[in-house]
Protein backbone atom coordinates (compact mmCIF):
# COMPACT_ATOMS: atom_id res chain seq x y z
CA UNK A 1 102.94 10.53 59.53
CA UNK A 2 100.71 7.72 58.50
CA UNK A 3 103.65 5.28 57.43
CA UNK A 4 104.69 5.64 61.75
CA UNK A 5 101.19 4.26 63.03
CA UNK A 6 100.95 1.19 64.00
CA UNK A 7 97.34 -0.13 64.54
CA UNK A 8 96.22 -3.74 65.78
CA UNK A 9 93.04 -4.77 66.46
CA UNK A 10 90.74 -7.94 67.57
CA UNK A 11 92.54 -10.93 66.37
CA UNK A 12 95.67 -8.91 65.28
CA UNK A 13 96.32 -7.23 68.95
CA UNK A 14 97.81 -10.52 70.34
CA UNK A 15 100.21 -10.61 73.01
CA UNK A 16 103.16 -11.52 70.40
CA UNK A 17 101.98 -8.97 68.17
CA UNK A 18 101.54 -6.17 70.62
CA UNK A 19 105.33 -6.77 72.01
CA UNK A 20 106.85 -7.04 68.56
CA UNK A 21 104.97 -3.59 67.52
CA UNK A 22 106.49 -1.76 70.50
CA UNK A 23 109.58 -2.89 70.22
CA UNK A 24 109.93 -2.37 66.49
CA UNK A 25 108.87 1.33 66.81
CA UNK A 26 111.14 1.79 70.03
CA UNK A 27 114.24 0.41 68.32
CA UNK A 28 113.36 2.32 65.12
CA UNK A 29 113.01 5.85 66.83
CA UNK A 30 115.40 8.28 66.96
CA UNK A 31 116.80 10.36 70.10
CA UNK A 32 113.93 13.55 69.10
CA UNK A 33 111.31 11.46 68.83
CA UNK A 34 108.48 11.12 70.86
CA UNK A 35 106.22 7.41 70.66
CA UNK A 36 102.93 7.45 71.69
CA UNK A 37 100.92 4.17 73.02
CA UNK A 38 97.15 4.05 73.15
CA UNK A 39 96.00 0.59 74.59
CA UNK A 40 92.24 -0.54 75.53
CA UNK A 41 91.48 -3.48 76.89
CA UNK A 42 91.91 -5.50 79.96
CA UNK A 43 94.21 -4.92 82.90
CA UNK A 44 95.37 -7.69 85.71
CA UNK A 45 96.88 -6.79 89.28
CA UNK A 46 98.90 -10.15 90.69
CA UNK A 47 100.54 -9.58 94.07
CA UNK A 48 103.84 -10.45 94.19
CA UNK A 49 104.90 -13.53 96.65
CA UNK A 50 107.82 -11.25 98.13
CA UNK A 51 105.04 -8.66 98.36
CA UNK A 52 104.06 -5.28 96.26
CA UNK A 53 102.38 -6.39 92.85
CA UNK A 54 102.62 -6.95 89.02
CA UNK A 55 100.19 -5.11 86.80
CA UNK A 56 99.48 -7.06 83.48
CA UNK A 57 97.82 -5.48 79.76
CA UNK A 58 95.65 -8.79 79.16
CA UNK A 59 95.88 -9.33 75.00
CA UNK A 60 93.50 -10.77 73.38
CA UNK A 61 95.41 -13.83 73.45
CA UNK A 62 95.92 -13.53 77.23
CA UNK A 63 94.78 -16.40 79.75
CA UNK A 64 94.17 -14.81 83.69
CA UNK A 65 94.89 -17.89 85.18
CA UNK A 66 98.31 -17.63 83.77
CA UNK A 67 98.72 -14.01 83.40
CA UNK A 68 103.00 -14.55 83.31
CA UNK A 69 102.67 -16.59 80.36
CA UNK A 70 100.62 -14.37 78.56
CA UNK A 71 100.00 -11.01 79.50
CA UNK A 72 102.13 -8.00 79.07
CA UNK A 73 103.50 -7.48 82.44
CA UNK A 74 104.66 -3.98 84.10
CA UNK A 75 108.77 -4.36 83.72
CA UNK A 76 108.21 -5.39 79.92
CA UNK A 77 107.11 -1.69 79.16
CA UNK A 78 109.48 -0.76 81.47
CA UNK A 79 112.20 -2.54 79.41
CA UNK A 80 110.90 -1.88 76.10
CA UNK A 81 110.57 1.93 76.87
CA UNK A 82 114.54 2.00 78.22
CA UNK A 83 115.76 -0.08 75.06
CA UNK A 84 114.65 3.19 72.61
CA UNK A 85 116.49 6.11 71.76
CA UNK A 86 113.14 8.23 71.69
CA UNK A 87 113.33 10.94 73.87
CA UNK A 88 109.50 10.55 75.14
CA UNK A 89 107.39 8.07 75.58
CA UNK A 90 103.80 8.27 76.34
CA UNK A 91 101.29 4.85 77.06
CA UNK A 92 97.87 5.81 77.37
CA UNK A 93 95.98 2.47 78.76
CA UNK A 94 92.23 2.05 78.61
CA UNK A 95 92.18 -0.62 81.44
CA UNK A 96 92.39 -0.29 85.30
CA UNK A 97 95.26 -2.50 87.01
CA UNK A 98 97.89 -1.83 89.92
CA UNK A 99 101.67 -1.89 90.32
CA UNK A 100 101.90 1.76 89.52
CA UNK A 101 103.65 4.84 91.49
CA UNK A 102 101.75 7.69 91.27
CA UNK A 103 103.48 11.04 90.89
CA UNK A 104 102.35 14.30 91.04
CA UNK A 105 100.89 17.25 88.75
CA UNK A 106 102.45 20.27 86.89
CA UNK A 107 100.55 22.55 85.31
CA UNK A 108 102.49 25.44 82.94
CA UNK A 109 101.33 28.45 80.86
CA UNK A 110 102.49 30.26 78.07
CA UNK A 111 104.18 32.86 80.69
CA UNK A 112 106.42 29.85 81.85
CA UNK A 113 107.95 28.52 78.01
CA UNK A 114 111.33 28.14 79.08
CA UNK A 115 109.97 25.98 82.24
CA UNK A 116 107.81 24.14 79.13
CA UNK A 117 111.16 23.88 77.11
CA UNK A 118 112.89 22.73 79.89
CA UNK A 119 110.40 19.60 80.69
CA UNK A 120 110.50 18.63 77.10
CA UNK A 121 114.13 19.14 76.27
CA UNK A 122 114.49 15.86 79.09
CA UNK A 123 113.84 12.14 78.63
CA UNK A 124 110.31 11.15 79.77
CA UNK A 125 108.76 7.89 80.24
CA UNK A 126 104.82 8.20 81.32
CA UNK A 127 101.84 6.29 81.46
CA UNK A 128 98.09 7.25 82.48
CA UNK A 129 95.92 4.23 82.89
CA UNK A 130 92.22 4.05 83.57
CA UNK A 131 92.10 3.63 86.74
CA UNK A 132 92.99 1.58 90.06
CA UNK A 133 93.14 -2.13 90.35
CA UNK A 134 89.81 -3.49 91.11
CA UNK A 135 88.17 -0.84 89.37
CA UNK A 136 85.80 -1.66 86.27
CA UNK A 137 86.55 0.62 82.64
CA UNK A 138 83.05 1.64 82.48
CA UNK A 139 81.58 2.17 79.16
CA UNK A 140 77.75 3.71 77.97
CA UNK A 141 76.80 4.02 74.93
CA UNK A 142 75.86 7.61 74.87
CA UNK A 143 79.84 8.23 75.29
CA UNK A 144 80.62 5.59 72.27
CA UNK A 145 83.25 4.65 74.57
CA UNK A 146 84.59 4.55 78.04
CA UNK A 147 84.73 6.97 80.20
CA UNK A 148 88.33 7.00 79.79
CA UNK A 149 88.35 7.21 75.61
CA UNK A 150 85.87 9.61 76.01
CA UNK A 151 87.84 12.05 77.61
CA UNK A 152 91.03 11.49 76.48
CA UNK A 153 89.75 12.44 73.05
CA UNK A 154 87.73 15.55 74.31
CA UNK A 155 90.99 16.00 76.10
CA UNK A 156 93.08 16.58 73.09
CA UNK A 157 90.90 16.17 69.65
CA UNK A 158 88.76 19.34 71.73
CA UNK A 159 91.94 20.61 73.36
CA UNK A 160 89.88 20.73 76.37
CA UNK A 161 92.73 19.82 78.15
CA UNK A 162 94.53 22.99 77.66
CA UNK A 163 93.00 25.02 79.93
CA UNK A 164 95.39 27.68 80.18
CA UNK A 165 94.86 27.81 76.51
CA UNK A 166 98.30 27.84 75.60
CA UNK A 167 98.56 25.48 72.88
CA UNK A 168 100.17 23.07 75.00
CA UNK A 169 98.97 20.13 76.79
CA UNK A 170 101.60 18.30 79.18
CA UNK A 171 101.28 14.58 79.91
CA UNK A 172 100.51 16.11 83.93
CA UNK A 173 97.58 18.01 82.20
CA UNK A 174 95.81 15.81 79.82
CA UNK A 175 95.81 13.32 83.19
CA UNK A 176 94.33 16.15 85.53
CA UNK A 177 91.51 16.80 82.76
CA UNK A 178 91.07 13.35 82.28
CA UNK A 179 91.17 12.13 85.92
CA UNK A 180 88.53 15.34 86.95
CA UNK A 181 85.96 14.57 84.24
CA UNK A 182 86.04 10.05 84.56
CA UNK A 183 85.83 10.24 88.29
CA UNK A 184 82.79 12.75 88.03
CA UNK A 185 80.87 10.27 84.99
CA UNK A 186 81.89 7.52 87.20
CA UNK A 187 80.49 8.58 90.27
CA UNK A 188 83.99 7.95 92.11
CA UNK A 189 84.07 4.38 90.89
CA UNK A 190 86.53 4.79 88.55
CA UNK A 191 90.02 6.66 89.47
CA UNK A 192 92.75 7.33 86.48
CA UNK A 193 96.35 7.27 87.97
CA UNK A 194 99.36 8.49 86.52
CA UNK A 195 103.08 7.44 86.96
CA UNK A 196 106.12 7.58 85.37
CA UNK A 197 107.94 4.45 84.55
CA UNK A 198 111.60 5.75 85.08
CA UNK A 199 113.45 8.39 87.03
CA UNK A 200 113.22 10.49 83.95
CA UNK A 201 112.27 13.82 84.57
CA UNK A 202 111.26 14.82 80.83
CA UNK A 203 107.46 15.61 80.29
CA UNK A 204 105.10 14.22 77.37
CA UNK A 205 103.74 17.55 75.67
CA UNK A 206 101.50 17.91 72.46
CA UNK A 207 102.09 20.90 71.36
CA UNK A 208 100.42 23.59 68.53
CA UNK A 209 102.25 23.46 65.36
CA UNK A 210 101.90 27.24 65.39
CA UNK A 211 104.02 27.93 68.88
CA UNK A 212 106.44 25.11 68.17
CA UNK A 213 108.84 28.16 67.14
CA UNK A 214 108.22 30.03 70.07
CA UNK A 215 109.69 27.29 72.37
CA UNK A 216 112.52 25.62 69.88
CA UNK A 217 114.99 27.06 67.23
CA UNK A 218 113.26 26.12 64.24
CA UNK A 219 112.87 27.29 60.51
């Protein structure tokens, strides 16, 4: 519903901003809902002086030569995303930093509902970023975005992603789509990675209003 999207842009997607806006809709959400953040702009890796690393969302605000002071670091989504009730939680991020365990794919079809009704009946937390630290978000023009955008919205807006055709897409199979198609318009110079931020073992799904009562008790 319109009145549950939260948009900030240029001047308004500050760091303070930004934090206050994900907070607000995590405390606000209840234990079915599902929250859904779509970030792009620029990501920071900083290696850690006991070793491992920090990756950073840079705001608009942000200053790399002080990326603690104000970036978005790693554990604040991390703490932000265990604060809600929701029961998933998806961040989408249009920039390429580190800091991230990957995890592996699942694919599902409609033969396998109750495996689909199992993953989403579970707390999720899951994030698919653009790509690996050191990598550039590459744009063109011909895409009107970045290679990223561009298939994240064929992805689901073209349900390309669903290519069991199913009217499902998990979180594990927007990412494959997505990950196949930017490291093929890349070239390999750009590598999508996705983790999960908690030992949750819940899965991210957007599913088609018309099979929602094929997997859940509704009216």
């Amino acid at each position: 519903q319109e009145e549950n999207v939260k948009f900030l842009v240029n001047d308004d997607a500050n760091k303070t901003n930004i934090v206050n806006v994900i907070s607000d809709v995590s405390l606000k959400a209840g234990e079915n809902d599902r929250i859904l953040v779509f970030f792009a702009g620029h990501g920071e890796t900083m290696p850690l002086p006991e070793g491992g690393e920090m990756g950073y969302l840079v705001p608009i605000d942000g200053n790399q030569e002080n990326l603690f002071a104000s970036a978005i670091p790693m554990d604040d989504l991390k703490r932000l995303s265990n604060m809600s009730k929701a029961k998933h939680m998806l961040f989408l991020v249009d920039a390429c930093y580190g800091g991230l365990a990957a995890v592996g794919q699942y694919r599902a079809n409609r033969e396998n509902l109750d495996i689909v009704k199992g993953l989403t009946k579970d707390r999720s937390r899951q994030i698919i970023t653009a790509g690996k630290k050191n990598e550039e978000v590459i744009e063109d023009e011909k895409w009107e975005h970045s290679a990223f955008t561009h298939n994240l919205m064929k992805g689901l807006m073209d349900l390309q992603a669903d290519t069991d055709k199913d009217g499902i897409i998990l979180a594990n199979q927007l990412y494959s789509f997505i990950h196949s198609n930017v490291v093929k318009l890349t070239g390999g110079n750009q590598t999508p990675v996705f983790s999960k931020l908690t030992n949750d073992g819940g899965e991210f799904a957007f599913i088609d209003q018309s099979i929602i009562s094929d997997l859940y008790d509704m009216d």
